[in-house]
N, C-alpha and C. Protein backbone atom coordinates (compact mmCIF):
# COMPACT_ATOMS: atom_id res chain seq x y z
N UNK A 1 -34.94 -41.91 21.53
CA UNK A 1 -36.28 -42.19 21.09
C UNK A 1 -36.23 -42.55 19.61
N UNK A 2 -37.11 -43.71 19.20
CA UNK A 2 -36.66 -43.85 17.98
C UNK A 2 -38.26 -43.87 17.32
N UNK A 3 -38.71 -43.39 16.23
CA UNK A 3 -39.65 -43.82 15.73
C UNK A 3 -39.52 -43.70 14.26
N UNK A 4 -40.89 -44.41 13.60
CA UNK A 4 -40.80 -44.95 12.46
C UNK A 4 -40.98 -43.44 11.20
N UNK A 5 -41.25 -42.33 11.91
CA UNK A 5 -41.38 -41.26 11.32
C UNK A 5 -40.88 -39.94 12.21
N UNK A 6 -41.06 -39.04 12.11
CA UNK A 6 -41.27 -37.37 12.57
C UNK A 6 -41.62 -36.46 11.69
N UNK A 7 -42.53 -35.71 13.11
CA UNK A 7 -43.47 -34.68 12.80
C UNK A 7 -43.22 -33.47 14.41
N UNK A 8 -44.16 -32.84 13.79
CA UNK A 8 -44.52 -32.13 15.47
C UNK A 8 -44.33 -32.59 16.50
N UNK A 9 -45.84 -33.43 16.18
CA UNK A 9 -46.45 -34.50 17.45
C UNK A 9 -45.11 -35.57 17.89
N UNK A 10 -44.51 -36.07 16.90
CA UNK A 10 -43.53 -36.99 17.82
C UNK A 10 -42.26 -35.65 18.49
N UNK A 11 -42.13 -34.89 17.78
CA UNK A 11 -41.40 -33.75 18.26
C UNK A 11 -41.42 -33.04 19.91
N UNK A 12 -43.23 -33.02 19.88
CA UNK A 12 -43.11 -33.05 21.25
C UNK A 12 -42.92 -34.07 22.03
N UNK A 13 -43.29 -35.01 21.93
CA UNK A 13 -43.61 -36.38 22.62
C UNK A 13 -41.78 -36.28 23.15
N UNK A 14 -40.62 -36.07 22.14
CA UNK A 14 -39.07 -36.15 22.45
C UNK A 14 -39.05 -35.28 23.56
N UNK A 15 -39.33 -33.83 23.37
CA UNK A 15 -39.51 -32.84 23.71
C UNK A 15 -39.28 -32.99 25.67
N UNK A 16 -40.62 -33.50 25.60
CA UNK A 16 -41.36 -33.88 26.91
C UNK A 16 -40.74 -35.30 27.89
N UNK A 17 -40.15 -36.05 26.86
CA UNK A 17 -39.37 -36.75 27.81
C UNK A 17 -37.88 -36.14 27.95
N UNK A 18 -37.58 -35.39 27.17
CA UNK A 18 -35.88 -35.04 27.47
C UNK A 18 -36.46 -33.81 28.84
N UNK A 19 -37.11 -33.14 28.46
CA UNK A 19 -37.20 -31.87 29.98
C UNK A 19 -37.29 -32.62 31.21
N UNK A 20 -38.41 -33.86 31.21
CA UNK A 20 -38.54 -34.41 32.52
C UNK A 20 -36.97 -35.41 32.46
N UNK A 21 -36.32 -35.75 32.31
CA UNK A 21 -35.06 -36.55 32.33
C UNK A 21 -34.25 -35.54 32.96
N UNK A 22 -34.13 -34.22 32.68
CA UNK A 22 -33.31 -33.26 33.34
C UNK A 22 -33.43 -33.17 35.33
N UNK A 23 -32.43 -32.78 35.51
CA UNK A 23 -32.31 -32.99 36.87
C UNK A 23 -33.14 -31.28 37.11
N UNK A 24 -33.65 -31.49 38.39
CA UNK A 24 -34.68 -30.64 39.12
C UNK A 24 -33.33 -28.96 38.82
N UNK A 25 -34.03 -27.98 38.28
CA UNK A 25 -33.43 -26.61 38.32
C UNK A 25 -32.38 -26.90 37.35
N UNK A 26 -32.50 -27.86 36.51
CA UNK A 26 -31.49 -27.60 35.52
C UNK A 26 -32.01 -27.33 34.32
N UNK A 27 -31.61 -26.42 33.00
CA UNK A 27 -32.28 -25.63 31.77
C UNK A 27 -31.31 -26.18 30.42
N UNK A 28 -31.69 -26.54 30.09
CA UNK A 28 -31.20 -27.58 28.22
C UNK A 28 -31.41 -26.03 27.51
N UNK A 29 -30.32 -26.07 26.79
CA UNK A 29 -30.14 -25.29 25.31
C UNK A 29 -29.81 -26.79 24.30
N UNK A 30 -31.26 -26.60 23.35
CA UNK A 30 -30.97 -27.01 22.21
C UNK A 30 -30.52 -26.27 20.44
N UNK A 31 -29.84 -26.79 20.16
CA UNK A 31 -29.60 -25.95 18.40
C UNK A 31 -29.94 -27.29 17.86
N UNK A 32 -30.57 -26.79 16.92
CA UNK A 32 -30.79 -27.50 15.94
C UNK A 32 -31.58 -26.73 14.55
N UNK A 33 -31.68 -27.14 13.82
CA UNK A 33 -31.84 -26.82 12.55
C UNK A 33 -33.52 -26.22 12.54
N UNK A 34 -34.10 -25.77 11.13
CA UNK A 34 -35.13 -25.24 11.24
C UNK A 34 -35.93 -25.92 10.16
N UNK A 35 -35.89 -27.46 10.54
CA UNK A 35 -36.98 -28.47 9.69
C UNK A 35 -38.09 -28.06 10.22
N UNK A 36 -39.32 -28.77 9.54
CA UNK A 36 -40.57 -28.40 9.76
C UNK A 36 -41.09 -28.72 10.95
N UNK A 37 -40.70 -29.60 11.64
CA UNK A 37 -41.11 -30.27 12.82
C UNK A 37 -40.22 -29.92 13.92
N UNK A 38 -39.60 -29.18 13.72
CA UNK A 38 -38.85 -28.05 14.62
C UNK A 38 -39.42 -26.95 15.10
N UNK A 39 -40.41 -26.34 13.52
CA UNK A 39 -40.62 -25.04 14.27
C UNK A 39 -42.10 -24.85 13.85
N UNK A 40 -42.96 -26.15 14.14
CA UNK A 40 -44.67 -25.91 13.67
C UNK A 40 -45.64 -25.21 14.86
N UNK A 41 -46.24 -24.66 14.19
CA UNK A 41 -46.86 -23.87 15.24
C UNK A 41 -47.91 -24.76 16.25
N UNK A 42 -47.60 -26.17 16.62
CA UNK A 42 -47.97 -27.32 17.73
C UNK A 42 -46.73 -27.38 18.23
N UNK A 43 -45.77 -26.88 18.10
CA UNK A 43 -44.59 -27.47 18.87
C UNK A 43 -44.58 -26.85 20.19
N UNK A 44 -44.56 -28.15 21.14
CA UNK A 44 -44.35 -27.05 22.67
C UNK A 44 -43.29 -27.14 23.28
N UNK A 45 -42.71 -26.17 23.75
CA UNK A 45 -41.10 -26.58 24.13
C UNK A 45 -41.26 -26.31 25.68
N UNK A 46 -40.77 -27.10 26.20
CA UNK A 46 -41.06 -27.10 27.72
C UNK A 46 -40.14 -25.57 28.68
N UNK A 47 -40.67 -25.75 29.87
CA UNK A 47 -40.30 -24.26 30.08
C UNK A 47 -38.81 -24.32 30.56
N UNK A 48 -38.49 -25.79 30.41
CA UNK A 48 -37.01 -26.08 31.24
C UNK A 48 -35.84 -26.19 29.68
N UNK A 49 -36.38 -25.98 28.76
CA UNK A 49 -35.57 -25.83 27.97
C UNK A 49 -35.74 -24.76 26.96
N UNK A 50 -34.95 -24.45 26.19
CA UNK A 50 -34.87 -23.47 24.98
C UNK A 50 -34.19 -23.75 24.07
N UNK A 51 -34.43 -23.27 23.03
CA UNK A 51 -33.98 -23.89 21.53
C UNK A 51 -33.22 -22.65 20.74
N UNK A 52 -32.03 -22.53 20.14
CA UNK A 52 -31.51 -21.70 19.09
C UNK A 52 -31.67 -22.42 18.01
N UNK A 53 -32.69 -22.08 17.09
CA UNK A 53 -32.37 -22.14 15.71
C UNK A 53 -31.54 -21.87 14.98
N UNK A 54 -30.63 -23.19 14.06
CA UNK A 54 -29.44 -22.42 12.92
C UNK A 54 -30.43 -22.14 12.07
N UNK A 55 -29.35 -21.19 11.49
CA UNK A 55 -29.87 -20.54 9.98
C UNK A 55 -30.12 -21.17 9.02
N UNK A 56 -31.47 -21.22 8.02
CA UNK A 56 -31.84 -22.41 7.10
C UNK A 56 -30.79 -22.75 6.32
N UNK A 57 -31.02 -23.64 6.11
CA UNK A 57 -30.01 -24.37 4.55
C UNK A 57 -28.78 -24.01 5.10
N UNK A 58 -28.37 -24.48 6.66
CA UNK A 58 -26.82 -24.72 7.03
C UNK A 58 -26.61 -26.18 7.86
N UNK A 59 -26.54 -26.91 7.43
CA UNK A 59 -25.90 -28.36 7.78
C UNK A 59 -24.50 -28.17 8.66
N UNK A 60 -23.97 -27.55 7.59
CA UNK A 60 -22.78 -26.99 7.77
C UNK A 60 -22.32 -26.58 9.49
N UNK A 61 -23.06 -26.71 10.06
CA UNK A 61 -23.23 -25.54 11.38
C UNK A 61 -24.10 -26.55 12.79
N UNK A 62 -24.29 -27.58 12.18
CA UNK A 62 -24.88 -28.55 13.12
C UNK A 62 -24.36 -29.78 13.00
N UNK A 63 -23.16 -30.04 13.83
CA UNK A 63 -22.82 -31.10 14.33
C UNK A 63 -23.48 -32.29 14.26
N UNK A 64 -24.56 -32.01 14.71
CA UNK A 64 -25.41 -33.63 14.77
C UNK A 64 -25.49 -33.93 13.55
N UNK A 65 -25.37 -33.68 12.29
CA UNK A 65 -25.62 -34.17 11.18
C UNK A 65 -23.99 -34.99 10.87
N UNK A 66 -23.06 -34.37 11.18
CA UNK A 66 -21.87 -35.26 11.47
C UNK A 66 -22.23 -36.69 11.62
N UNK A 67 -22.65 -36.62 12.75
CA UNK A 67 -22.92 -37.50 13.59
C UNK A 67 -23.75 -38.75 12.82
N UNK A 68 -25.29 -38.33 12.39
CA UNK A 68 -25.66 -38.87 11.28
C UNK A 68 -25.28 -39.55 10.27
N UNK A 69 -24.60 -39.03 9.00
CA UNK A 69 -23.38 -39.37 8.30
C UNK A 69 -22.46 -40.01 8.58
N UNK A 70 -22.10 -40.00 9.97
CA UNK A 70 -20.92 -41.46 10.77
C UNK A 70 -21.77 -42.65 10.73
N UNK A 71 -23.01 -42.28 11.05
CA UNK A 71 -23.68 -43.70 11.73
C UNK A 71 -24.35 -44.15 10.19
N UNK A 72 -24.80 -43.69 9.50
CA UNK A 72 -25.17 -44.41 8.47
C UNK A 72 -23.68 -44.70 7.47
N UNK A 73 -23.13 -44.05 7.25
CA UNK A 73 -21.69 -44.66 6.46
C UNK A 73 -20.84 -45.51 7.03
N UNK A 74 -20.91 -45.90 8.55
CA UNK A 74 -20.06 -46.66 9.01
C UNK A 74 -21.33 -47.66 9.77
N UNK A 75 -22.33 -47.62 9.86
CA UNK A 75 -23.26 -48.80 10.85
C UNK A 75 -24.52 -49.62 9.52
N UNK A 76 -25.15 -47.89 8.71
CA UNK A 76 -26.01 -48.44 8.26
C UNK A 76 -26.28 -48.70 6.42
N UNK A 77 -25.25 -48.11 5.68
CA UNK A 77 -24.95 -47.90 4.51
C UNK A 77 -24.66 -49.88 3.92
N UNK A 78 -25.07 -49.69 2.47
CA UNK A 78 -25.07 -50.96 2.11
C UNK A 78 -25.89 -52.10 2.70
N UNK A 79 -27.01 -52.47 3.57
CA UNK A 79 -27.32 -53.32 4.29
C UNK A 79 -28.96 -52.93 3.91
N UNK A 80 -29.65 -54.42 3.94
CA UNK A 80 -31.22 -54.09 4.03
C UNK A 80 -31.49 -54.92 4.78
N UNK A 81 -32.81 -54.95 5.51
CA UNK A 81 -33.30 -55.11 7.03
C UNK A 81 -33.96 -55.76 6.98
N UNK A 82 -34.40 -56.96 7.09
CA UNK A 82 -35.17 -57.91 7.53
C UNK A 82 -36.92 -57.20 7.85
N UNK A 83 -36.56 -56.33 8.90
CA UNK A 83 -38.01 -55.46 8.86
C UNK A 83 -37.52 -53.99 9.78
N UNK A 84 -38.71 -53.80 10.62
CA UNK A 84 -38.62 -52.24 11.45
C UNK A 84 -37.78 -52.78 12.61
N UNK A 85 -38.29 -53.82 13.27
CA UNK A 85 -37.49 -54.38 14.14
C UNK A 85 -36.03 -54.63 14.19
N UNK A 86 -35.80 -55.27 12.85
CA UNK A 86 -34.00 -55.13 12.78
C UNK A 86 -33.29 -53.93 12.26
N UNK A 87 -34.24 -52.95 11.47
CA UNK A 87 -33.11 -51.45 11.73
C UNK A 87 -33.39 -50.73 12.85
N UNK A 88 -34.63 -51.17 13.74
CA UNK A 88 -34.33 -50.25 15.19
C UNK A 88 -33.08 -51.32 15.94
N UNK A 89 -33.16 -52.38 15.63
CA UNK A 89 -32.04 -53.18 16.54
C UNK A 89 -30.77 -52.45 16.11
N UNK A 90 -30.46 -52.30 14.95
CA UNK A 90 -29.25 -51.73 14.30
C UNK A 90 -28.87 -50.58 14.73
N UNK A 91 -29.96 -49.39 14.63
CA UNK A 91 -29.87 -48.01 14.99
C UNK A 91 -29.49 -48.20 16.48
N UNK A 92 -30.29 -48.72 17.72
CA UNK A 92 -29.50 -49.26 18.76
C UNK A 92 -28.33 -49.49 18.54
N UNK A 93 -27.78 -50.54 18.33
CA UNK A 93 -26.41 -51.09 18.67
C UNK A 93 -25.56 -50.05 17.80
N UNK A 94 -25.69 -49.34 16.81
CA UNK A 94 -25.12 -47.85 16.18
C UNK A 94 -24.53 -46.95 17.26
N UNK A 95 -26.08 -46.50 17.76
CA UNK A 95 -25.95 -45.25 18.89
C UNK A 95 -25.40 -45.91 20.00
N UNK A 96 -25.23 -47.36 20.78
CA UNK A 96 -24.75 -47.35 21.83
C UNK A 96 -23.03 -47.49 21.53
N UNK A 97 -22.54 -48.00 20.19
CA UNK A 97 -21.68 -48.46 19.92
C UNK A 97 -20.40 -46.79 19.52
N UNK A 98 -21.20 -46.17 19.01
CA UNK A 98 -21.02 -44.72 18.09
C UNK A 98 -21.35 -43.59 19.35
N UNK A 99 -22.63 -43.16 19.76
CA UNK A 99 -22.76 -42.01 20.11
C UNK A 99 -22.45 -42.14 22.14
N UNK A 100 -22.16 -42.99 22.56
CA UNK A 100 -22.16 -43.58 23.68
C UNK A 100 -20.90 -43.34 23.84
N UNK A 101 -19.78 -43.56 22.89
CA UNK A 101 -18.38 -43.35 23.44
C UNK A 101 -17.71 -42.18 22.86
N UNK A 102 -17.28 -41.08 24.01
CA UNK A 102 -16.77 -39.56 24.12
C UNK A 102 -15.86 -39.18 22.99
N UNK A 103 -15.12 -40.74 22.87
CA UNK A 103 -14.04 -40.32 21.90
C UNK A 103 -14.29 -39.96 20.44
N UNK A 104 -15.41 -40.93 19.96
CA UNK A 104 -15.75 -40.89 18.82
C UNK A 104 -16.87 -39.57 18.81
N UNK A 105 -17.75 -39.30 19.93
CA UNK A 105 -18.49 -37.97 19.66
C UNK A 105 -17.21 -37.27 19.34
N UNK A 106 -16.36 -36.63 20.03
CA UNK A 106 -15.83 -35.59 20.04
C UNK A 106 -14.57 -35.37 18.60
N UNK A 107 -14.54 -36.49 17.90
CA UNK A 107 -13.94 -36.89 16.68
C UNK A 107 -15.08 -36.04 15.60
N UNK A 108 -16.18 -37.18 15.49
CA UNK A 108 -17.20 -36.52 14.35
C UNK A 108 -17.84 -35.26 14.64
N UNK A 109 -18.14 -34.97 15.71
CA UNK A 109 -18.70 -33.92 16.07
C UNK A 109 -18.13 -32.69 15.97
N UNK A 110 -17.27 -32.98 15.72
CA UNK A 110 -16.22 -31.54 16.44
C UNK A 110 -16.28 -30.50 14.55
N UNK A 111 -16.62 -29.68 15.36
CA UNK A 111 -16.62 -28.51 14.16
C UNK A 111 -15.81 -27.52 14.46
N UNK A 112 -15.18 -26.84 13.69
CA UNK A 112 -14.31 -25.41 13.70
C UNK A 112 -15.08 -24.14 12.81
N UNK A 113 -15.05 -23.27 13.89
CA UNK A 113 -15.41 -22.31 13.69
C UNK A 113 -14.52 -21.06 13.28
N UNK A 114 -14.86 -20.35 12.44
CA UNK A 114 -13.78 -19.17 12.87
C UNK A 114 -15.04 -17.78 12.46
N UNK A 115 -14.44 -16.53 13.20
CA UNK A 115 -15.17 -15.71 13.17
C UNK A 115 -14.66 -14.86 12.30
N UNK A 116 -15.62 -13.70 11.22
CA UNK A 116 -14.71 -13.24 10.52
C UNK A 116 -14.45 -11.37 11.62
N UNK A 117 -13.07 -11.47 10.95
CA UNK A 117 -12.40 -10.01 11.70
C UNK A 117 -13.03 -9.08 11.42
C-alpha cells in the first residue's frame, strides 16, 4: 500500500486489508515500532492479528528499517521525481525488484541478536 502520507486512519485502512488477505484461521504477529500512528487511540487492529511493540527509540531492533535504508540508498537516494506518480512508479519497481526477492530480504534484514547471560 503506498500513500502520499501516514497517520492512524491510513494505518487502519493497511491494517484492514492485510487481515482480510490472510487465509481463513490464520493469525499475523506484527512488530513494529511505537510511532504515532502505530499506537493512536483510533487504531483498530483486527481480531486476526496482533502487534508487539519494540521498545521506543530502538531502530536497532526492527529489521524493516534495514530494509528501508536498502531501498532508498540503493533505488531512491540522489534522484528527483518528475511528480507523485514517478516516485510511486519507483517505490514499485524498488519493492518488486528489492523486497520480492528472498535473497536480498534475508541479506538486509537479517539481524543478530544475542541475549545477555
Amino acid at each position: 500500500m503506498l500513500s502520499p502520507y501516514i497517520n492512524v486512519e491510513i494505518t487502519n485502512i493497511f491494517l484492514e486489508q492485510f487481515a482480510h488477505e490472510l487465509a481463513s484461521g490464520v493469525h499475523a504477529v506484527m512488530v513494529w515500532d511505537q510511532a504515532g500512528f502505530h499506537t493512536g487511540k483510533a487504531l483498530r487492529i483486527p481480531e486476526n492479528v496482533s502487534i508487539i511493540a519494540l521498545p521506543p527509540y530502538s531502530p536497532e531492533l526492527n529489521p524493516m528499517e534495514n530494509l528501508w535504508h536498502y531501498l532508498r540508498s540503493h533505488h531512491w537516494s540522489n534522484r528527483a521525481f518528475a511528480d507523485y506518480a514517478a516516485l510511486v512508479s519507483a517505490a514499485e519497481t524498488a519493492w518488486k525488484h528489492s523486497a520480492c526477492n528472498p535473497d536480498t530480504i534475508k541479506s538486509v534484514c537479517k539481524a543478530l541478536y544475542t541475549l545477555a547471560q
